[in-house]
Protein backbone atom coordinates (compact mmCIF):
# COMPACT_ATOMS: atom_id res chain seq x y z
CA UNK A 1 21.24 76.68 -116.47
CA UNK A 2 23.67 77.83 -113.88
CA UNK A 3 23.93 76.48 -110.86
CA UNK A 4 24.04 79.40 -109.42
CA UNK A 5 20.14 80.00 -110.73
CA UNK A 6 17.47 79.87 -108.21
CA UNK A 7 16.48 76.06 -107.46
CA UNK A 8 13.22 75.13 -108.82
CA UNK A 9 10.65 73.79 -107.06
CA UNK A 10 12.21 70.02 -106.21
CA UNK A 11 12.01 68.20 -102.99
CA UNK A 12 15.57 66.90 -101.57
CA UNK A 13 15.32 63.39 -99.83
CA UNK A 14 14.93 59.49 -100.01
CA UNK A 15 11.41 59.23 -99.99
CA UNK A 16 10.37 62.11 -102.32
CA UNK A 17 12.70 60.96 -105.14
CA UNK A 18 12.44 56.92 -104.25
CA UNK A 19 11.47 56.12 -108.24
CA UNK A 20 14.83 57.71 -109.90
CA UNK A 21 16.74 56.64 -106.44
CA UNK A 22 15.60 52.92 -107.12
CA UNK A 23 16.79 53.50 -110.58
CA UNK A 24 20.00 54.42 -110.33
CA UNK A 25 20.40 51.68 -107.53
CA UNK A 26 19.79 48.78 -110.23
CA UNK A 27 22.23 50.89 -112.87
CA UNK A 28 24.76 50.26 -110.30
CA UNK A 29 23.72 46.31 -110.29
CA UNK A 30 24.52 46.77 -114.52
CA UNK A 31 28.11 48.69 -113.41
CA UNK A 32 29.16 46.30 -110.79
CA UNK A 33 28.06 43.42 -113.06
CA UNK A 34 30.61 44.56 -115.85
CA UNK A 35 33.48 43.76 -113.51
CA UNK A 36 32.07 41.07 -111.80
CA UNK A 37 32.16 38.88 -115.48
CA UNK A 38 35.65 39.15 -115.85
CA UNK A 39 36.80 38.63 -112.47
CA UNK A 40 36.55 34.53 -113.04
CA UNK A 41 37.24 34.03 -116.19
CA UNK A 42 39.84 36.28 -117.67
CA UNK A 43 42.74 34.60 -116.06
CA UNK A 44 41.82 31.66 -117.87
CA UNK A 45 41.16 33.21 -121.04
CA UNK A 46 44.84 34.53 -120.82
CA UNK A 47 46.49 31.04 -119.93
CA UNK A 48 44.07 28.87 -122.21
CA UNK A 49 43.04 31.42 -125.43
CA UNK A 50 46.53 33.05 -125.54
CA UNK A 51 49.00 30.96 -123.72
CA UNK A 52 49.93 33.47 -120.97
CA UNK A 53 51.54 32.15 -118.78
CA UNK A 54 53.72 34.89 -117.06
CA UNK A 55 51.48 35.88 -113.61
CA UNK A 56 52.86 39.87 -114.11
CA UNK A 57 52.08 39.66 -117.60
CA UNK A 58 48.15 38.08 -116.99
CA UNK A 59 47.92 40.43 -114.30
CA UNK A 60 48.61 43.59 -116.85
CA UNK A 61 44.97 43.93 -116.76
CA UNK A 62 43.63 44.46 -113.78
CA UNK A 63 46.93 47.34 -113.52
CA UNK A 64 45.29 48.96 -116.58
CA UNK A 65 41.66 48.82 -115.36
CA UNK A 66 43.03 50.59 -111.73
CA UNK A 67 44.78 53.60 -113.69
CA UNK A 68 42.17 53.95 -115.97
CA UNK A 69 39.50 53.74 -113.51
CA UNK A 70 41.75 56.07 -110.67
CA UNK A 71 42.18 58.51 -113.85
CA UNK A 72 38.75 58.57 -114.83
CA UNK A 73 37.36 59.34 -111.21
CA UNK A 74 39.84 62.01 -111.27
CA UNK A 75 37.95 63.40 -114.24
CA UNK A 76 34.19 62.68 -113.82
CA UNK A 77 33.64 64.71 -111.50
CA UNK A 78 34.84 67.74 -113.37
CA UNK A 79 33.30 66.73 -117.02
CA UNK A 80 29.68 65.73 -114.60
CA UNK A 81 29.60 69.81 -113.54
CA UNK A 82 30.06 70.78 -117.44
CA UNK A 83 28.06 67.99 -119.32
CA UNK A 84 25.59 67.00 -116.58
CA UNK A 85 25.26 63.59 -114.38
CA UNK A 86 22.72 62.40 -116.41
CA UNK A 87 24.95 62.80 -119.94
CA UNK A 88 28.32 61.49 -118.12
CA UNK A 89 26.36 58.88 -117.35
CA UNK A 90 25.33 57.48 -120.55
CA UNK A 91 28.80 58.53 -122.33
CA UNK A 92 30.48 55.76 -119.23
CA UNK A 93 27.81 53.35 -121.03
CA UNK A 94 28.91 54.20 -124.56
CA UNK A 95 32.39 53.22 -123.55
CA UNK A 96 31.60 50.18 -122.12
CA UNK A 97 29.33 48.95 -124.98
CA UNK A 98 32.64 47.44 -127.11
CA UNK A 99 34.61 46.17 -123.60
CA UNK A 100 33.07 42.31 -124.05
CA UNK A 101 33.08 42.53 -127.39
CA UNK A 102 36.65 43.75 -128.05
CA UNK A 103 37.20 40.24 -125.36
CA UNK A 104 34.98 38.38 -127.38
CA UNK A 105 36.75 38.88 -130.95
CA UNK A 106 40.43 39.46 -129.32
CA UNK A 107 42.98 38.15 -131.47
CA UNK A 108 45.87 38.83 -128.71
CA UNK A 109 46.11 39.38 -125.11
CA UNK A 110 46.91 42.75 -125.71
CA UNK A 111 43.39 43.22 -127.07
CA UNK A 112 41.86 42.10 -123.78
CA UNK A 113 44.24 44.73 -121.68
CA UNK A 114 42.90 47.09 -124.03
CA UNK A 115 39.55 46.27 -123.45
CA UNK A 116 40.16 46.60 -119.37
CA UNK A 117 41.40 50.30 -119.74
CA UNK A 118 38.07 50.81 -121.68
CA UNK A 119 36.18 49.17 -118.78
CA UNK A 120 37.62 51.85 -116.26
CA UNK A 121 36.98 54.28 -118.42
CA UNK A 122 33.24 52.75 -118.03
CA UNK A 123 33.85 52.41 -114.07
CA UNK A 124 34.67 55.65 -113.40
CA UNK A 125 32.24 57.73 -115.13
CA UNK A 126 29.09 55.07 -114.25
CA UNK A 127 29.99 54.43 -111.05
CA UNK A 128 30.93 58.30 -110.17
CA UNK A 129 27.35 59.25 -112.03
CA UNK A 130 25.44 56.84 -109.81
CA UNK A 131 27.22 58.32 -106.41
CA UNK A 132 26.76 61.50 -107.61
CA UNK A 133 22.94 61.38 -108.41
CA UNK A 134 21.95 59.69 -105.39
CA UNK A 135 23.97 62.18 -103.10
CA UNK A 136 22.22 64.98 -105.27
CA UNK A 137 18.85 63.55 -104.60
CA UNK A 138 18.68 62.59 -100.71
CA UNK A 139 20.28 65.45 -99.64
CA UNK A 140 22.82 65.79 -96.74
CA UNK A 141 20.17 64.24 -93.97
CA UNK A 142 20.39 60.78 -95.30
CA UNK A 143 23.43 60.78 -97.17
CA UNK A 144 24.97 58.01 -95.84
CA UNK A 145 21.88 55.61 -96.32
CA UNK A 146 22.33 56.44 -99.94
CA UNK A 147 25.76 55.62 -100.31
CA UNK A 148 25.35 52.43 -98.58
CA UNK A 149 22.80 51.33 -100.88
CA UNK A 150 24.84 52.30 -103.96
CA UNK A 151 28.20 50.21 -102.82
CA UNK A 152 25.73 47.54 -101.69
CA UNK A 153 24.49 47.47 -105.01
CA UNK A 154 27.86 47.25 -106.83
CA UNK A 155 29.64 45.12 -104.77
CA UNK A 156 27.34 42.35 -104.16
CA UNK A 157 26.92 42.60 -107.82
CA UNK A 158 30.26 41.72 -108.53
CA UNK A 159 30.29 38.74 -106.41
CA UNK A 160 27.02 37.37 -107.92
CA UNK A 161 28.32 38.05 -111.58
CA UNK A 162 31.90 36.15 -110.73
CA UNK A 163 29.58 33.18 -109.53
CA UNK A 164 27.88 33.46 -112.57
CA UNK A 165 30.21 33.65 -115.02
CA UNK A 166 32.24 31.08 -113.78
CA UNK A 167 29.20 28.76 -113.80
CA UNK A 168 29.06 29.85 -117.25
CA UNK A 169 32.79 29.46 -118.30
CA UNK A 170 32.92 25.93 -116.96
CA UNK A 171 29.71 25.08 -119.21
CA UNK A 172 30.66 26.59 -122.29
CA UNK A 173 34.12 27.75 -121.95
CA UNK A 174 35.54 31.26 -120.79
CA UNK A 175 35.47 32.64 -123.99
CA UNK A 176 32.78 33.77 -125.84
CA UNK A 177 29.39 33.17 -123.79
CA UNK A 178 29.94 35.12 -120.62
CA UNK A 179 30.57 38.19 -122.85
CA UNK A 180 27.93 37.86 -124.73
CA UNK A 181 25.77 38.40 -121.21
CA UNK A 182 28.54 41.25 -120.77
CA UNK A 183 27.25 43.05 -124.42
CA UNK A 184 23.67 42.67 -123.41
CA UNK A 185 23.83 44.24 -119.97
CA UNK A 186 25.79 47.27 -121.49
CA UNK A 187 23.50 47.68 -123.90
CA UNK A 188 20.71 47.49 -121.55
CA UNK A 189 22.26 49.32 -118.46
CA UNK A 190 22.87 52.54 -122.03
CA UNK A 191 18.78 52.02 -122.67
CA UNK A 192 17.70 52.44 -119.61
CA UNK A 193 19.66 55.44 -118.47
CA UNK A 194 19.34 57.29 -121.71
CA UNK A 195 15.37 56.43 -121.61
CA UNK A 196 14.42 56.75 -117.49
CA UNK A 197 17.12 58.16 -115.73
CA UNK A 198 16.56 62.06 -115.17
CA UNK A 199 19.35 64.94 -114.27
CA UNK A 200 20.09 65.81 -111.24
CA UNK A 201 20.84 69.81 -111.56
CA UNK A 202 18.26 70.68 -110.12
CA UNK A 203 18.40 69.32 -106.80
CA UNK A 204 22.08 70.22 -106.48
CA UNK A 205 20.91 74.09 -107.59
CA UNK A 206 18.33 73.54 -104.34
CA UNK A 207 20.75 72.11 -102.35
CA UNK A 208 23.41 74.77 -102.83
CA UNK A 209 21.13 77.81 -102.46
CA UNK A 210 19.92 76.21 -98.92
CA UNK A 211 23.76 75.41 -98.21
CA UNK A 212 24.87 77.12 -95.08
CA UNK A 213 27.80 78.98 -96.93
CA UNK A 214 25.14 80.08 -99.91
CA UNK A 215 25.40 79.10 -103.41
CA UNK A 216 29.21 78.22 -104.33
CA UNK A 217 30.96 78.85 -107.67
CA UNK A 218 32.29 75.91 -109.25
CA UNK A 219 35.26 75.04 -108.13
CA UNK A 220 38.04 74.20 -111.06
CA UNK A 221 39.86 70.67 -110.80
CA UNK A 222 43.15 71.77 -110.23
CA UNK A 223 41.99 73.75 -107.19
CA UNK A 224 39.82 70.96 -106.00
CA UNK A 225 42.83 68.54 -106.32
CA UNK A 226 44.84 70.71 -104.27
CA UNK A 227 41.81 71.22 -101.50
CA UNK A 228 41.08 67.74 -101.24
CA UNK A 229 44.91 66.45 -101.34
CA UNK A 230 47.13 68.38 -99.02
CA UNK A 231 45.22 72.11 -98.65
CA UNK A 232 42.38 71.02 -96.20
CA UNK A 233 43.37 68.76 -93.59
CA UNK A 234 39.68 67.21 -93.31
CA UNK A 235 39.57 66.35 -96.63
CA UNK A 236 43.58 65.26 -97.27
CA UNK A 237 42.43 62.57 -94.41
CA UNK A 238 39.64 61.07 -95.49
CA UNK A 239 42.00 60.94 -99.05
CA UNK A 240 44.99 58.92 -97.50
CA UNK A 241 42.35 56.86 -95.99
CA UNK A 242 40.44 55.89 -99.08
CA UNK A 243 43.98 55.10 -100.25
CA UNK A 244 44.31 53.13 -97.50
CA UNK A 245 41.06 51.08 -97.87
CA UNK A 246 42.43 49.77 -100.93
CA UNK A 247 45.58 49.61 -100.67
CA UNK A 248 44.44 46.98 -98.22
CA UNK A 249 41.87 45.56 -100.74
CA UNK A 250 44.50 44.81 -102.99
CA UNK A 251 46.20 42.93 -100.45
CA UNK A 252 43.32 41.00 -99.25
CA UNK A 253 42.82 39.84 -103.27
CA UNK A 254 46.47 39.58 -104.16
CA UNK A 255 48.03 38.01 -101.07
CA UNK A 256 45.56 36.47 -98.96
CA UNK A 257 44.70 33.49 -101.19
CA UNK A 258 48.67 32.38 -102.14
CA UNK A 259 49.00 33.01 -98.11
CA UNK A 260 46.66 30.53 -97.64
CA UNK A 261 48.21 27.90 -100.04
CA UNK A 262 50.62 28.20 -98.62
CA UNK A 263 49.88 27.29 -95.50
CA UNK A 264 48.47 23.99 -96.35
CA UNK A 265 44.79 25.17 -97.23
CA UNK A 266 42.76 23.39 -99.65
CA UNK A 267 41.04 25.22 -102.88
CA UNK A 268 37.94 24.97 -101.10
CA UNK A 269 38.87 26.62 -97.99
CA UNK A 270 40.56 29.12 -99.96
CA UNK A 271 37.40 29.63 -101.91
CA UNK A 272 35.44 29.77 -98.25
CA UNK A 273 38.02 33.07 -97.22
CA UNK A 274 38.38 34.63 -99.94
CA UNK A 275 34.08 34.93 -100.58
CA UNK A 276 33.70 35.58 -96.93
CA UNK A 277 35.33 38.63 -96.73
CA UNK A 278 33.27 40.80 -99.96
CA UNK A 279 30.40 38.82 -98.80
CA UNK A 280 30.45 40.82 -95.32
CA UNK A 281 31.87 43.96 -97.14
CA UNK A 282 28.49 43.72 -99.21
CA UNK A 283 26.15 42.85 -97.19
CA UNK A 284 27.01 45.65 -94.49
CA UNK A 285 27.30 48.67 -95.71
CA UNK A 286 23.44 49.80 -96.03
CA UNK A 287 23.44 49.40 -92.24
CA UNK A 288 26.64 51.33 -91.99
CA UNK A 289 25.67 54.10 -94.09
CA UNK A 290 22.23 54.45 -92.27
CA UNK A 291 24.24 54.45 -88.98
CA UNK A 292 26.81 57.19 -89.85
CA UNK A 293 23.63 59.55 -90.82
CA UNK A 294 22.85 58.99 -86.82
CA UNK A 295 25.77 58.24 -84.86
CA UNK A 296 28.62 60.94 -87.18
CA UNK A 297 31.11 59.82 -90.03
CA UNK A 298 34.22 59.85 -88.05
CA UNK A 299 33.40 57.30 -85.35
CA UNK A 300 32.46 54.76 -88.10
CA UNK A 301 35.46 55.58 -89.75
CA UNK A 302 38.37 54.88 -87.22
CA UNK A 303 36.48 52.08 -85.82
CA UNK A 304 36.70 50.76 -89.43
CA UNK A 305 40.34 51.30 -89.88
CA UNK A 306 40.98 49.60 -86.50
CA UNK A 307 38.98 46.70 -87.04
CA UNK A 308 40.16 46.18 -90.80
CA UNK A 309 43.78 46.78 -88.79
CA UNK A 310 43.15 44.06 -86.36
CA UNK A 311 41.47 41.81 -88.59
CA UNK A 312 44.44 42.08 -91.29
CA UNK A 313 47.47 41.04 -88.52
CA UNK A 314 45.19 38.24 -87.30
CA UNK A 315 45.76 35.83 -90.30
CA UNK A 316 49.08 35.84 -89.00
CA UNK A 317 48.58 34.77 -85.21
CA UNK A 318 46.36 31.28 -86.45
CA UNK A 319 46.42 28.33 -88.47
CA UNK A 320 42.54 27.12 -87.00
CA UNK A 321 40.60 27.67 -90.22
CA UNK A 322 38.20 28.82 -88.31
CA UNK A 323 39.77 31.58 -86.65
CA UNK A 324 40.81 32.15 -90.46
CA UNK A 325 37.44 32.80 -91.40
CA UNK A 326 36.28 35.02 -88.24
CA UNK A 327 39.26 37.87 -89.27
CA UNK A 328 37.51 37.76 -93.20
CA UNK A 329 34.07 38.25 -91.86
CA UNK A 330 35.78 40.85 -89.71
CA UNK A 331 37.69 42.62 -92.41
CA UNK A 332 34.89 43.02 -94.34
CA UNK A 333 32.76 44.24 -91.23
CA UNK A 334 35.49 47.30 -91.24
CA UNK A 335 35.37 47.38 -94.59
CA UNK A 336 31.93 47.90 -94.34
CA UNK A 337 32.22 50.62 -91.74
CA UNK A 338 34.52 52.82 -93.51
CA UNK A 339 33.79 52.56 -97.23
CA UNK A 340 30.21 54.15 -97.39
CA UNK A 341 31.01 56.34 -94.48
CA UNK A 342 34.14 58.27 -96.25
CA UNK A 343 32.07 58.90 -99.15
CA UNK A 344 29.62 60.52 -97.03
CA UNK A 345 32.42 62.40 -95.06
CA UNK A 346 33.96 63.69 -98.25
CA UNK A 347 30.17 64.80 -100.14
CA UNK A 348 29.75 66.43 -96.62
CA UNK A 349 32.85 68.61 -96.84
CA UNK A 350 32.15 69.57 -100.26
CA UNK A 351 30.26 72.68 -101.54
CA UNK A 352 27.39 70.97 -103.61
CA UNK A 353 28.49 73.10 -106.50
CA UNK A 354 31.99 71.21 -106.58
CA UNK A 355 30.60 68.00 -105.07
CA UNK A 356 31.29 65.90 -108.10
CA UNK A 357 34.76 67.41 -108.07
CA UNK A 358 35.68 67.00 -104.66
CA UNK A 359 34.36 62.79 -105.06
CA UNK A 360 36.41 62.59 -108.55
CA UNK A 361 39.59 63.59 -106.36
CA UNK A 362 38.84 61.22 -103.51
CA UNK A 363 37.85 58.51 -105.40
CA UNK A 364 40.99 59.17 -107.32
CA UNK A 365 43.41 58.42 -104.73
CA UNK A 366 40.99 55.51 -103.13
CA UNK A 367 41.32 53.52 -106.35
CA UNK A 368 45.27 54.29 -106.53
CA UNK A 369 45.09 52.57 -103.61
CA UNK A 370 44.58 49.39 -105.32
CA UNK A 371 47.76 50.18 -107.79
CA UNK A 372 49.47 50.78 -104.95
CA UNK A 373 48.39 47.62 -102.76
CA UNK A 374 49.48 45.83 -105.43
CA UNK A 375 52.95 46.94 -105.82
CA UNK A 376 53.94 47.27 -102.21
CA UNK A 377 52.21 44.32 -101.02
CA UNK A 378 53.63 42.56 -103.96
CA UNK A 379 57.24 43.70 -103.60
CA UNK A 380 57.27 43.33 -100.30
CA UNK A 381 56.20 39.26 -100.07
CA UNK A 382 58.77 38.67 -102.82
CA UNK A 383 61.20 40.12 -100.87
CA UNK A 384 61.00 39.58 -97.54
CA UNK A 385 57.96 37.14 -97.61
CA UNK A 386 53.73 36.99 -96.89
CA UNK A 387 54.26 37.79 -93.07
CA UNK A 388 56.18 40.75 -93.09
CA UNK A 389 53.62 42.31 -96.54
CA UNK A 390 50.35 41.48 -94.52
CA UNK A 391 51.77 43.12 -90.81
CA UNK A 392 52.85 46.33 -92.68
CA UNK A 393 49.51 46.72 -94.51
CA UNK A 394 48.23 46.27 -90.98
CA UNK A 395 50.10 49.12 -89.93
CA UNK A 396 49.27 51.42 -92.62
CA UNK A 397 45.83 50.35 -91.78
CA UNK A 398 45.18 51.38 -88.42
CA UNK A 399 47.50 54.31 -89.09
CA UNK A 400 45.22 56.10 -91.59
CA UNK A 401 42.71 55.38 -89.24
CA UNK A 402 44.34 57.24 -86.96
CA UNK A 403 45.18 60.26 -89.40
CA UNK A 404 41.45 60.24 -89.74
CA UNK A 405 40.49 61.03 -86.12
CA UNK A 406 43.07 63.35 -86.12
CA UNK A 407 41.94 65.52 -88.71
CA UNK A 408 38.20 65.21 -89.26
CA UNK A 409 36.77 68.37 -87.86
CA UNK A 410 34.29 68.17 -85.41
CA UNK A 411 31.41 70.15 -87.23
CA UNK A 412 28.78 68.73 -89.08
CA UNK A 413 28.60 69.25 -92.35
CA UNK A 414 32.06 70.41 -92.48
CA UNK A 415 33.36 73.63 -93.43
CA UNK A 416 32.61 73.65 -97.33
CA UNK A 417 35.51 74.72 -100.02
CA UNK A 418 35.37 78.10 -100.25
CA UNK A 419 35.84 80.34 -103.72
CA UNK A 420 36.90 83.78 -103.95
CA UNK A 421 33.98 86.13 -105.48
């Protein structure tokens, strides 16, 4: 059906779609899970299964799960509007299915980086599905509530699932048993959304022919790429600042910790940082999202930048471990403000019939952002050293924060892409 048909009788919101909302809220758990098992122990797979000892070379796959997963998001949106949430769904849990076990029977590390461009393959069509079908189903009143609860979901899920499979590794070795959880939860997270999860056409066919601007016309990638990037200044803003978000994110993985060390700090107090920071970034963001359906996106947004901007140049003002620890519970309290919100922002300024579109693009450039992180903030602390990476990342920071309030138009929703008849 075209979703350009009339809208069949479905209800749009939170509470009248709660059962398939709850749903795809513990599918996330499954997606965020999938990362969170490898985050412990494949470093220690590559120096203690394959004798890897070369930090670019262990690193190769966490590169290879960014492109993959940036490329993917690119895509998903696109292949979503032809093949259906629901069915882009389940294909992102097809792919995943051989990810642990490709780990599992890896005879070289090159099997295991092979096996991470599979898993953003995974990430980008589950996690895009999941964003997708809860925007479809609450509508644009509680939008940001939604997307709160989905990032909750997934991020505190990767935490838990590092925790665990650490736990694991150290009782049974990194290699095979926390995969073997991995294979189960694919195969579980593929069951259940083939079996219970239902599309969500038809509430974007209801949504578009109550839209404003009337029902849209798809919108084709290339001219959704060009929208969202440098054609409409609302939209190329919230891009360079999902960019931004990671590009910081990388940082605050990558850099952080050996800054740290360096100074002196003990594993455990390393540890303490490094957990505080996703721990806030979790924990926040279904209070965030519920406050940007009340208070606007934009506010939440540069106050997010700033205080992720602030928070990053702290680290290098202190030595007190405690002060240490306020600027990673603050970091991820920006973290928290932004992240939900810009998804919101972007699903706002989106026609619903090239929503999915319009997210694959963003969500493209946010997860460059990690790529990028990693090769600026890398680059720069070998070459000049940690202080001078961590104050420009600041910069860039608060400066996309910045680009934000300067370009976010004032309207709400904004203007949606428009299509020549």
């Amino acid at each position: 059906m075209s979703l350009l048909a009339p809208a069949p009788d479905v209800a749009l919101g939170l509470r009248a779609n709660w059962r398939q909302f709850a749903l795809l809220v513990a599918v996330n758990v499954f997606v965020g899970a999938m990362v969170g098992l490898e985050r412990s122990v494949l470093p220690m797979v590559a120096e203690e299964d394959f004798g890897v000892t070369s930090t670019a070379l262990a690193a190769a796959f966490v590169g290879g799960f960014g492109l993959s997963k940036a490329l993917t998001n690119l895509a998903a949106g696109a292949l979503a509007e032809r093949l259906t949430r629901r069915r882009t769904l389940i294909l992102g849990w097809w792919i995943g299915l051989p990810v642990p076990l490709l780990i599992i029977w890896a005879p070289a590390w090159e099997w295991v980086v092979a096996a991470n461009l599979l898993l953003g393959v995974n990430q980008g069509l589950t996690w895009s599905m999941t964003v997708n079908m809860k925007v479809d189903l609450v509508g644009p009143a509680r939008r940001g509530l939604a997307l709160g609860f989905n990032e909750t979901a997934g991020y505190v899920s990767v935490g838990v699932f590092a925790f665990l499979s650490g736990l694991m590794a150290e009782q049974w070795g990194a290699r095979p048993a926390p995969f073997y959880l991995g294979a189960g939860m694919a195969a579980f997270a593929l069951a259940v959304s083939t079996l219970f999860v239902r599309d969500t056409s038809a509430h974007v066919r209801r949504e578009a022919a109550e839209h404003p601007g009337g029902p849209q016309r798809r919108v084709p990638l290339g001219r959704a790429f060009a929208e969202a990037t440098w054609h409409r200044r609302d939209l190329a803003g919230l891009c360079q600042a999902g960019f931004a978000i990671n590009l910081n994110d990388a940082v605050a993985w990558a850099i952080f910790p050996l800054f740290f060390a360096a100074q002196g700090r003990s594993l455990e107090e390393v540890a303490v940082l490094a957990a505080a920071y996703p721990l806030a970034w979790g924990a926040l963001q279904i209070p965030a999202g519920w406050a940007s359906d009340h208070v606007g996106r934009t506010r939440l947004i540069v106050l997010g930048f700033f205080v992720q901007g602030i928070a990053t140049a702290s680290v290098l003002f202190t030595s007190l471990f405690g002060a240490l620890l306020v600027a990673a519970l603050a970091l991820g309290v920006g973290k928290a403000l932004a992240y939900p919100t810009l998804l919101a922002a972007v699903s706002d300024a989106a026609a619903p019939a090239s929503r999915a579109s319009t997210l694959g693009v963003y969500r493209f450039w946010r997860d460059s952002g990690a790529l990028g992180g990693a090769v600026v903030g890398g680059t720069l602390a070998d070459l000049m050293g940690f202080e001078v990476a961590i104050a420009v990342i600041a910069a860039i920071t608060t400066g996309a924060g910045v680009v934000v309030a300067r370009t976010a138009r004032p309207q709400s929703p904004l203007q949606p892409l428009e299509v020549p008849a």
